[in-house]
N, C-alpha and C. Protein backbone atom coordinates (compact mmCIF):
# COMPACT_ATOMS: atom_id res chain seq x y z
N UNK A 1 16.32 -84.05 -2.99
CA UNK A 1 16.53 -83.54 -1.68
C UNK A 1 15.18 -83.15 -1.09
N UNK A 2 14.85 -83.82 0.31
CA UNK A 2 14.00 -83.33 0.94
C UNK A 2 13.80 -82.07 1.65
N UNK A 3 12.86 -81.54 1.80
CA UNK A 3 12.63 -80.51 2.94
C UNK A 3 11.99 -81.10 4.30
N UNK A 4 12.60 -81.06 5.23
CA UNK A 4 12.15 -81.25 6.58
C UNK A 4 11.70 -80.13 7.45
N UNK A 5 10.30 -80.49 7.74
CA UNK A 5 9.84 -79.12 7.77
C UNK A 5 9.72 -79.48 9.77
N UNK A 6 10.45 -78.84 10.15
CA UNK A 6 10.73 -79.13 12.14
C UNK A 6 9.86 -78.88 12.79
N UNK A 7 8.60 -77.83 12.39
CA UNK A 7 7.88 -77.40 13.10
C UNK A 7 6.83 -78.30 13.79
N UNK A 8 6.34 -78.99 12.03
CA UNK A 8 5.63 -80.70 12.97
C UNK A 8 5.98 -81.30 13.51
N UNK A 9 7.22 -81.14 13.58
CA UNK A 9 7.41 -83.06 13.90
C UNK A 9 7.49 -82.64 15.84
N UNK A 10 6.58 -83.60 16.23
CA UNK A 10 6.42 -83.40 17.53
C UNK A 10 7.47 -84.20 18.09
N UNK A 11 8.06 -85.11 17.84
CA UNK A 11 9.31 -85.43 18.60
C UNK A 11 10.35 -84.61 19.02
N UNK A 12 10.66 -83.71 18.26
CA UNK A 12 11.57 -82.92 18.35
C UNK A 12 10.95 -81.43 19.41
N UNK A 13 10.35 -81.39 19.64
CA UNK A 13 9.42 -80.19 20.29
C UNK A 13 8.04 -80.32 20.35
N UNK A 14 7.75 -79.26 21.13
CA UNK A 14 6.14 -79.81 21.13
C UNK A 14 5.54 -78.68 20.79
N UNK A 15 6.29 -77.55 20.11
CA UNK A 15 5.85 -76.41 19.31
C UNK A 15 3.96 -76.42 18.35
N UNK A 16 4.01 -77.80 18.28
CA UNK A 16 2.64 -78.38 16.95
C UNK A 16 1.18 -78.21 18.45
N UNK A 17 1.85 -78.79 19.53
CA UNK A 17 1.20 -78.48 20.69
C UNK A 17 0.71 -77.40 20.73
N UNK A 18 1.30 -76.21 21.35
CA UNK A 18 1.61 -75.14 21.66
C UNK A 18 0.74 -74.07 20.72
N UNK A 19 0.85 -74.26 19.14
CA UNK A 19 0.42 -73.26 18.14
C UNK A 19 -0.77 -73.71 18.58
N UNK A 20 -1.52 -75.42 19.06
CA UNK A 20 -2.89 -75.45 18.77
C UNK A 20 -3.47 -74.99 19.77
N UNK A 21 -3.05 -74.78 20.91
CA UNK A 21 -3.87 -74.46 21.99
C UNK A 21 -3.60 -72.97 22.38
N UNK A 22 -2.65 -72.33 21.18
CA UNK A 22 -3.05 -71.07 21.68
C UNK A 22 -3.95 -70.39 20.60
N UNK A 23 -4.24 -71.31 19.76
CA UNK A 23 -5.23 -71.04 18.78
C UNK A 23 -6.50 -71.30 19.10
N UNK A 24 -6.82 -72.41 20.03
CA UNK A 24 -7.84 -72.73 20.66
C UNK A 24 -8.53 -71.57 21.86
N UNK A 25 -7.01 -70.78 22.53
CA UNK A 25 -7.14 -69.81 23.60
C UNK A 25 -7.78 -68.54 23.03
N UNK A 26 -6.96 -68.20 21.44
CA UNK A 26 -7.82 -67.00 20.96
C UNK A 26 -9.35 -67.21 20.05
N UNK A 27 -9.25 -68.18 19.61
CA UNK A 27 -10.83 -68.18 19.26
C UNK A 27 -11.96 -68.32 20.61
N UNK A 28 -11.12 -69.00 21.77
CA UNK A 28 -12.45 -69.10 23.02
C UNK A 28 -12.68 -67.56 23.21
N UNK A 29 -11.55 -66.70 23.33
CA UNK A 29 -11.85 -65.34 23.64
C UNK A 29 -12.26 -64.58 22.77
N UNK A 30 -12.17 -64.94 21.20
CA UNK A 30 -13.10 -64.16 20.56
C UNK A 30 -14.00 -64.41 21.20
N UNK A 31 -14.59 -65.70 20.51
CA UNK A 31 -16.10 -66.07 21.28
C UNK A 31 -16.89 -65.62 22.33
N UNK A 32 -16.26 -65.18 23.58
CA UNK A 32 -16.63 -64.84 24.42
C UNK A 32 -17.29 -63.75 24.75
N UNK A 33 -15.72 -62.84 24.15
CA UNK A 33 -16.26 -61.77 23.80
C UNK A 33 -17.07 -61.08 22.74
N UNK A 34 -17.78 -62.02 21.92
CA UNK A 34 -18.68 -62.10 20.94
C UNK A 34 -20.11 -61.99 21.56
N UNK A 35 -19.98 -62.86 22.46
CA UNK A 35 -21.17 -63.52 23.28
C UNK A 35 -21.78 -62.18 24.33
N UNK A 36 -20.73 -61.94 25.10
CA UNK A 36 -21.50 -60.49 25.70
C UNK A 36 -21.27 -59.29 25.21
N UNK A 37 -21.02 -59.19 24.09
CA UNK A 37 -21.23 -58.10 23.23
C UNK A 37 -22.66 -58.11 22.80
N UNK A 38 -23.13 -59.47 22.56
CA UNK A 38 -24.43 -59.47 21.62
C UNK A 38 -25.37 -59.27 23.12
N UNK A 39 -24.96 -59.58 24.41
CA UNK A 39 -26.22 -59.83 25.50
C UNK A 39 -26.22 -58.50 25.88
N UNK A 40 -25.38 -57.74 25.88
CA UNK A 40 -25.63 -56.28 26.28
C UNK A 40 -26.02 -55.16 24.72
N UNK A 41 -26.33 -55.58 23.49
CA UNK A 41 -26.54 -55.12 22.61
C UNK A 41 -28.20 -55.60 22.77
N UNK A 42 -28.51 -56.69 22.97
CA UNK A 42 -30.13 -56.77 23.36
C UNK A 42 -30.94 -56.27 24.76
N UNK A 43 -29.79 -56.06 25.72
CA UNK A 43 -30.36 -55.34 26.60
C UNK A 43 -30.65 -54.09 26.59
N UNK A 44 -29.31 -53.24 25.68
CA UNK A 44 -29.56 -51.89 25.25
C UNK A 44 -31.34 -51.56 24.12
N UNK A 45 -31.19 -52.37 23.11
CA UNK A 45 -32.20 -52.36 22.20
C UNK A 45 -33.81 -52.33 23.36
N UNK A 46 -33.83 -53.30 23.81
CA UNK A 46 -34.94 -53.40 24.78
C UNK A 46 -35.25 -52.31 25.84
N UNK A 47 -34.08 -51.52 26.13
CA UNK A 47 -34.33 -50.67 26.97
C UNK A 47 -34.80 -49.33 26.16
N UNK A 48 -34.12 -49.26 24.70
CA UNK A 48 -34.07 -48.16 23.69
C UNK A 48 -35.67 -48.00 23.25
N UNK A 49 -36.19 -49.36 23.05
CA UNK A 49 -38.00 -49.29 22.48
C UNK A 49 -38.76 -49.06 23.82
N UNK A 50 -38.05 -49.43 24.55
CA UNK A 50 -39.25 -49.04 25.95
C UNK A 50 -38.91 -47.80 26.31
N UNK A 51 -37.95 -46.99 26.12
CA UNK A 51 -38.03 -45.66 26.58
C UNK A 51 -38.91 -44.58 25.12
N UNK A 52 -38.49 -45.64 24.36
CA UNK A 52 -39.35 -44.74 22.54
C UNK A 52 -40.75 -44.93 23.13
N UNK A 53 -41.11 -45.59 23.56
CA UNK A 53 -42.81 -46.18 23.53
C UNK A 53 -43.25 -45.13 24.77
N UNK A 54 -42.30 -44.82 26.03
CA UNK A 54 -42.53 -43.81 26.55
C UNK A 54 -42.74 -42.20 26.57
N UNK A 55 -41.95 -42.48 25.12
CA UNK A 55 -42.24 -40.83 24.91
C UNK A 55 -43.57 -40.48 24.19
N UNK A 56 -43.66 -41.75 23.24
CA UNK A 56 -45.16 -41.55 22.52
C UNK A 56 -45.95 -41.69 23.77
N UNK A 57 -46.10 -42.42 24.76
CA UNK A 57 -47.40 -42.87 25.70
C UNK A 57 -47.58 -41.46 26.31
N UNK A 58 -46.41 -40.61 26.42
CA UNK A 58 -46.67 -39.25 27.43
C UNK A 58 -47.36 -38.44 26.30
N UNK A 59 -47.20 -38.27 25.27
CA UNK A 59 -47.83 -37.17 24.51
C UNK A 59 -49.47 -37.92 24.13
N UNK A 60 -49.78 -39.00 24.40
CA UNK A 60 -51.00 -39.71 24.29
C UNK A 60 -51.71 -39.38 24.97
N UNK A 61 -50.80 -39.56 26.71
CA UNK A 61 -51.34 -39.15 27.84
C UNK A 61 -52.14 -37.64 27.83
N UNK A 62 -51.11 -36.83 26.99
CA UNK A 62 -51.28 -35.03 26.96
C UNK A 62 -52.92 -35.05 26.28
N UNK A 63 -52.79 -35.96 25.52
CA UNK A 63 -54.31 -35.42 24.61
C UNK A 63 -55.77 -36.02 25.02
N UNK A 64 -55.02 -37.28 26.14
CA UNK A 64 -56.16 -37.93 27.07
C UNK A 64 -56.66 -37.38 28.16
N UNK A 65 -55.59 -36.42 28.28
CA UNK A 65 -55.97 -35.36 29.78
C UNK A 65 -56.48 -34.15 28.81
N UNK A 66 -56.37 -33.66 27.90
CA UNK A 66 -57.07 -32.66 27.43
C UNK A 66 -58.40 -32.93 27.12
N UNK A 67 -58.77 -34.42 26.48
CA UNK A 67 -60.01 -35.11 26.28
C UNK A 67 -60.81 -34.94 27.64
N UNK A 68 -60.26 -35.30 29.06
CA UNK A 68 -60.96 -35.52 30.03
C UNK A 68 -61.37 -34.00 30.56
N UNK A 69 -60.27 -33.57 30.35
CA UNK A 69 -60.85 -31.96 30.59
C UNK A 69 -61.65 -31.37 29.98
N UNK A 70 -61.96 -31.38 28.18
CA UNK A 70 -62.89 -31.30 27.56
C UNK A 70 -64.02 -31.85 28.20
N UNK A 71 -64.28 -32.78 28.54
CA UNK A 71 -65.49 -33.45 29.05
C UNK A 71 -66.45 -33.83 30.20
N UNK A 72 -65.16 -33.26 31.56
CA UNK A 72 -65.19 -33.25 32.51
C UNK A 72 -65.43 -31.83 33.41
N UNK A 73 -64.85 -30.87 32.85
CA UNK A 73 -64.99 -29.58 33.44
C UNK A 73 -66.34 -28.89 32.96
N UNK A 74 -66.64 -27.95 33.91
CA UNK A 74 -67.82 -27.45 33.91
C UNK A 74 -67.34 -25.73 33.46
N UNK A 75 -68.57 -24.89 33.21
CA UNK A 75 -68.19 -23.36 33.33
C UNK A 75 -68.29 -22.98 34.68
N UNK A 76 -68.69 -23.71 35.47
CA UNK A 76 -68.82 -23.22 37.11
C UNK A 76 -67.48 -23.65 37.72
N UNK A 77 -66.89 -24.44 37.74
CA UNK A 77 -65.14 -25.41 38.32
C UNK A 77 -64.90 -25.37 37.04
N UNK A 78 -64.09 -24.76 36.45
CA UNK A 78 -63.37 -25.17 35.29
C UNK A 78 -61.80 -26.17 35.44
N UNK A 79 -62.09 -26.23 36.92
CA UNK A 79 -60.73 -27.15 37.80
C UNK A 79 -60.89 -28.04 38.08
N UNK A 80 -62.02 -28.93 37.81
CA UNK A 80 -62.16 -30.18 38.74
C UNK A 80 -61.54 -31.30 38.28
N UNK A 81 -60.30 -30.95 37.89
CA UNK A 81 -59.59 -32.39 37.12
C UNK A 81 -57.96 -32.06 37.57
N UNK A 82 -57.28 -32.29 38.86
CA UNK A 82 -56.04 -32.49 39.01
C UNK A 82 -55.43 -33.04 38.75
N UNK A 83 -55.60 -34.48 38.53
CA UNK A 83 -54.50 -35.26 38.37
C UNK A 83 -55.56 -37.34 37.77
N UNK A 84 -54.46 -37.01 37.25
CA UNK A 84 -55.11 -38.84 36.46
C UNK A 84 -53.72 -40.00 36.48
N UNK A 85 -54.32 -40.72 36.67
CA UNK A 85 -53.47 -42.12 37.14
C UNK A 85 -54.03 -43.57 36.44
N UNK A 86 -53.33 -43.68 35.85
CA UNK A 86 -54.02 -45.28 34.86
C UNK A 86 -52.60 -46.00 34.12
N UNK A 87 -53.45 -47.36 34.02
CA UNK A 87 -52.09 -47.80 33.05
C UNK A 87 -53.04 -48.14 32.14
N UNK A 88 -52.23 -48.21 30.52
CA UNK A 88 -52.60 -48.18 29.38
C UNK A 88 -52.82 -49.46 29.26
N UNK A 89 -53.79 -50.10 28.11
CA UNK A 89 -53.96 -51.17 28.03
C UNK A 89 -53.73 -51.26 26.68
N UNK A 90 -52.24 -51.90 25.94
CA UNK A 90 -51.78 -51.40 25.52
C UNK A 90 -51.65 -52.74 23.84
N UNK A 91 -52.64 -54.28 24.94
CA UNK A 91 -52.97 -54.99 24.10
C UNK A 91 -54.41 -55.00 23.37
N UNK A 92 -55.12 -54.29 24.23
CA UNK A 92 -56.50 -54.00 23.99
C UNK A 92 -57.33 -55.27 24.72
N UNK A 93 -56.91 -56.24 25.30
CA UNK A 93 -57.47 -57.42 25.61
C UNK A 93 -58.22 -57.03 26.54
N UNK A 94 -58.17 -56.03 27.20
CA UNK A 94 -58.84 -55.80 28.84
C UNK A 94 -58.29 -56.37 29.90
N UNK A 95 -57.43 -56.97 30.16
CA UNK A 95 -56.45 -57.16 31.42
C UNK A 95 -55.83 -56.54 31.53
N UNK A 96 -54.91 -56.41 32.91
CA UNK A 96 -53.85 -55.44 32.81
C UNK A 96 -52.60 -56.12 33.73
N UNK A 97 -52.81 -57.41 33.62
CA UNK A 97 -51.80 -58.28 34.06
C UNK A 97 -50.34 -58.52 33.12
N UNK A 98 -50.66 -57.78 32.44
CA UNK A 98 -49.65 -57.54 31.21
C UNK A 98 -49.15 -56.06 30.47
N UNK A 99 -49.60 -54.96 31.58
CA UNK A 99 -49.33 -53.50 31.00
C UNK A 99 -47.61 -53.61 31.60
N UNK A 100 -47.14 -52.86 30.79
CA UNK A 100 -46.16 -52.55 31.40
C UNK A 100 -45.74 -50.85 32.13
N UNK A 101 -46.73 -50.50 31.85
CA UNK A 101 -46.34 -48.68 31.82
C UNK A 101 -47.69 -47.99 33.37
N UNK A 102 -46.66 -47.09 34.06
CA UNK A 102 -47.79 -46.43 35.15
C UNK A 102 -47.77 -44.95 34.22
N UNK A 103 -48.90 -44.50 34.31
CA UNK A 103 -49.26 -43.06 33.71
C UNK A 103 -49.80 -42.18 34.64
N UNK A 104 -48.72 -41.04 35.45
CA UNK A 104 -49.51 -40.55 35.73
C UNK A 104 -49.22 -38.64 35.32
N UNK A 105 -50.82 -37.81 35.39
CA UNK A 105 -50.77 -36.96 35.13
C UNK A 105 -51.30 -35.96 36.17
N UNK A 106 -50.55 -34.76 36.24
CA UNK A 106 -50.93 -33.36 37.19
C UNK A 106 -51.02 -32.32 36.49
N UNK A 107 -52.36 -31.80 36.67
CA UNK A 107 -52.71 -30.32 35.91
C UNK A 107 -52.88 -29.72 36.64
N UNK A 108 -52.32 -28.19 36.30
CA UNK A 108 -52.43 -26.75 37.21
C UNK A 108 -52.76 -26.04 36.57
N UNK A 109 -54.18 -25.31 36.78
CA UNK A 109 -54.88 -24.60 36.00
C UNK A 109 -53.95 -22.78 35.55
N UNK A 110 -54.44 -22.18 34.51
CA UNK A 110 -53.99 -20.84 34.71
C UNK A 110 -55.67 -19.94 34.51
N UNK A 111 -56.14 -19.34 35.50
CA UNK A 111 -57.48 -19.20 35.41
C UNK A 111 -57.06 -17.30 35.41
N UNK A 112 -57.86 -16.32 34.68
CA UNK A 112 -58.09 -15.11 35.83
C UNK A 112 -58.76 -14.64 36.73
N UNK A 113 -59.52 -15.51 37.01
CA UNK A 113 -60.87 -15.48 38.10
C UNK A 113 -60.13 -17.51 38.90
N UNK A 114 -60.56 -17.25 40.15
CA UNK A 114 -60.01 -18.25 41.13
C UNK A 114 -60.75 -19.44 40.94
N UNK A 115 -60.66 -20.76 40.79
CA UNK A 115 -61.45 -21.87 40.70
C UNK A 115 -61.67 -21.93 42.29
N UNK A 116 -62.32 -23.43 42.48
CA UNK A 116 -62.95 -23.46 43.82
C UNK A 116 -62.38 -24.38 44.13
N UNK A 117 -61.19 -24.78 43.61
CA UNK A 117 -60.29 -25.49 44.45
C UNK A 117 -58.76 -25.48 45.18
N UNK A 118 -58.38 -25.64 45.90
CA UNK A 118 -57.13 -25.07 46.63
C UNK A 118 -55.83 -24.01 45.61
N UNK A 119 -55.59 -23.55 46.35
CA UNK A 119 -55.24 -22.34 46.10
C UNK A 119 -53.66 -22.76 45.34
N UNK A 120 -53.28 -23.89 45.51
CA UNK A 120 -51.62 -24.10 45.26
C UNK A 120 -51.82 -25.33 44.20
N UNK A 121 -53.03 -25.53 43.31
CA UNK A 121 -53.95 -26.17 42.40
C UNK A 121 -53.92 -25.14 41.15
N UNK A 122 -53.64 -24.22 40.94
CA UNK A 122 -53.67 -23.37 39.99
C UNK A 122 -52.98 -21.67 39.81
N UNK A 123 -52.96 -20.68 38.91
CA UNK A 123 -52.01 -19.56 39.08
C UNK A 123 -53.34 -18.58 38.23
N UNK A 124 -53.17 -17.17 39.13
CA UNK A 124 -53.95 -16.62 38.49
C UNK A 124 -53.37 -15.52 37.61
N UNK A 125 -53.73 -15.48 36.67
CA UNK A 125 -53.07 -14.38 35.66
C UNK A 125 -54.30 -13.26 35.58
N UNK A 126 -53.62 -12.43 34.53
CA UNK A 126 -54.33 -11.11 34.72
C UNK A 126 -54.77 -10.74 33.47
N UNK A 127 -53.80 -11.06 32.56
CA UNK A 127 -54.29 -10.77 30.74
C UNK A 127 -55.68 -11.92 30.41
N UNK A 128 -56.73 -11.66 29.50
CA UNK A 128 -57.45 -12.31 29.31
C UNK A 128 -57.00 -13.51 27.75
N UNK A 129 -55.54 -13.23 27.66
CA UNK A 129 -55.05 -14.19 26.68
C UNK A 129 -54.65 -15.11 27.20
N UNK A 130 -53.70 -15.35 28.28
CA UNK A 130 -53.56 -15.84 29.16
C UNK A 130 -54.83 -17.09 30.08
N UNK A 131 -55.93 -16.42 29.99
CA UNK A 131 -57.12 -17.52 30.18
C UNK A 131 -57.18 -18.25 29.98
N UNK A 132 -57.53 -19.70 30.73
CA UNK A 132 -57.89 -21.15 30.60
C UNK A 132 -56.81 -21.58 29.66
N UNK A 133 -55.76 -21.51 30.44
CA UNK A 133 -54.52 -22.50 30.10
C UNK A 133 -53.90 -23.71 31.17
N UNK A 134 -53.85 -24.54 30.99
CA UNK A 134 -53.20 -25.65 32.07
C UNK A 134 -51.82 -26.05 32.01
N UNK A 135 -51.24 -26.07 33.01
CA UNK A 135 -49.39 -26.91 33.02
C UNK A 135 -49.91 -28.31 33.19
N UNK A 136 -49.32 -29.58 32.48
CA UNK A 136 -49.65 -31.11 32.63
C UNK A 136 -48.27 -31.37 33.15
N UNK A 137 -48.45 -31.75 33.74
CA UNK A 137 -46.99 -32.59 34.01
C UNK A 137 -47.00 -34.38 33.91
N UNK A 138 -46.59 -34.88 33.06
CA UNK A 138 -46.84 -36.28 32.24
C UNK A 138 -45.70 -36.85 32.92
N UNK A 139 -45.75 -38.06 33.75
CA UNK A 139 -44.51 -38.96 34.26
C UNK A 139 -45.29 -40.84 33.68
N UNK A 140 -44.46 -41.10 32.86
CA UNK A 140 -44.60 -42.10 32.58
C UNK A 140 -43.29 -43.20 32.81
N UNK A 141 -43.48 -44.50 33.43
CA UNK A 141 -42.95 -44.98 33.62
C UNK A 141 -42.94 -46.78 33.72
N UNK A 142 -41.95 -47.36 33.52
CA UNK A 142 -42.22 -48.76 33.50
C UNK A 142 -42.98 -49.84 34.93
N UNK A 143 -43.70 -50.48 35.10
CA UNK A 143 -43.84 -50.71 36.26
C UNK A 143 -42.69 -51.40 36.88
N UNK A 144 -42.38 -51.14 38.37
CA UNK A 144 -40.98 -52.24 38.59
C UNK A 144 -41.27 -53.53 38.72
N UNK A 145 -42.70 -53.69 38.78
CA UNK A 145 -42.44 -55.53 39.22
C UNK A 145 -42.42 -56.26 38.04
N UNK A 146 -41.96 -55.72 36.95
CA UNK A 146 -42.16 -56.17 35.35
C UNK A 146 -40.55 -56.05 35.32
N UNK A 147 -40.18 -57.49 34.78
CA UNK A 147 -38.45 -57.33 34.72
C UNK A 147 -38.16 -57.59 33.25
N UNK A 148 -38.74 -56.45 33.20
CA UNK A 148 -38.24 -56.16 30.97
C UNK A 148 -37.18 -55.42 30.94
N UNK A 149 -36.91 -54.04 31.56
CA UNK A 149 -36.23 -53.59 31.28
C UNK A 149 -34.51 -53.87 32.41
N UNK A 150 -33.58 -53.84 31.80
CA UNK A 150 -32.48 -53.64 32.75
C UNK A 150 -32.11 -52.71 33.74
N UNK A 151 -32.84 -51.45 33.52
CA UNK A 151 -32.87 -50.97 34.18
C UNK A 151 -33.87 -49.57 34.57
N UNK A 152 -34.32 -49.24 35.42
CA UNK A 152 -35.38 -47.91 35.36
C UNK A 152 -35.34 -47.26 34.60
N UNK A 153 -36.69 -47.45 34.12
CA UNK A 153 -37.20 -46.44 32.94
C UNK A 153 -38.65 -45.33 33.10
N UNK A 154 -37.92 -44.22 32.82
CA UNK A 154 -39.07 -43.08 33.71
C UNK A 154 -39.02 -41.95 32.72
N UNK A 155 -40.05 -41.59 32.22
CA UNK A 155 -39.78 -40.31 31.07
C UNK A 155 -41.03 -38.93 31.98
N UNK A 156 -40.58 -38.02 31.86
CA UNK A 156 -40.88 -37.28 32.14
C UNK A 156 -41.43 -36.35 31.29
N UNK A 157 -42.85 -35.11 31.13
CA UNK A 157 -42.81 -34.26 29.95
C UNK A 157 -43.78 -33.05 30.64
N UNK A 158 -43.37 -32.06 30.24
CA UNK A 158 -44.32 -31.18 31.12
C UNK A 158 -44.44 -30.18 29.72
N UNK A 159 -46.06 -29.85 29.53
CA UNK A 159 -46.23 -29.13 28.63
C UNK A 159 -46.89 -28.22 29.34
N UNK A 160 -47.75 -26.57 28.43
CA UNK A 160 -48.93 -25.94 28.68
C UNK A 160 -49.67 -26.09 27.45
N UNK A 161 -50.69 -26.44 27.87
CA UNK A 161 -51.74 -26.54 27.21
C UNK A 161 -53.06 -25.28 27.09
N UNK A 162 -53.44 -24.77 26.04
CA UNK A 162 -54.67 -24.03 26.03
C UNK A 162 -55.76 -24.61 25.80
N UNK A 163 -57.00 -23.98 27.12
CA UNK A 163 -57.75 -24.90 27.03
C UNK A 163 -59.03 -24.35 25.88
């Protein structure tokens, strides 16, 4: 005695049809949804190292503006350094047709005696511990005409520094 198994036999129905193309329907939609799972998992990653690389570039920034202040200020203006603006060169090649990052920095002095520069440039305190301290305010950010990231990337860091 045979077994007749109905489900193949396409004469009788077209059930053999039917199982294949809805088998065909759920693997396209795995797939699919495989596919932009992985394109928004590399957009996230890419956006994740460029905002990491921003936080190191601002605390770089902090010790490049303390360098310039070291080197730049006098005992007569101990203020003459507001603000710095550069992008990093970050291949070392010397172009910068390829930075991706704007750096910029604002210092406000804390003096107890007045520097000789505008008055809303610095805060005067009164304790002599308090002396020759600076607020930096570090904004680092991606440039926009660089289409790396998906979307704006801007880190912000504001320290005080003793000078």
């Amino acid at each position: 005695m045979q077994r007749k198994n109905s489900i193949l036999i396409s004469a009788r129905s077209g059930m053999a049809m039917i199982m294949a193309i809805t088998v065909i329907v759920v693997m396209a939609t795995i797939m699919a949804l495989s596919l932009a799972l992985t394109t928004t998992t590399t957009k996230k990653t890419v956006d994740m190292y460029l905002y990491e690389q921003s936080v190191l570039l601002s605390k770089s920034a902090t010790e490049y503006a303390l360098l310039q202040i070291a080197q730049n200020n006098s005992a007569a203006n101990p203020c003459n350094i507001t603000s710095l603006n550069f992008t990093p060169d970050l291949n070392n090649d010397g172009s910068t047709s390829d930075d991706l990052y704007d750096i910029n920095i604002t210092i406000k002095y804390a003096y107890t005696n007045l520097c000789a520069i505008a008055t809303d440039s610095f805060a005067v305190v009164q304790t002599p511990e308090q002396n020759g301290s600076a607020q930096m305010d570090v904004t680092v950010s991606v440039t926009p005409d660089k289409n790396v990231a998906s979307e704006p990337i801007r880190y912000f860091r504001r320290t005080i520094q003793k000078l």
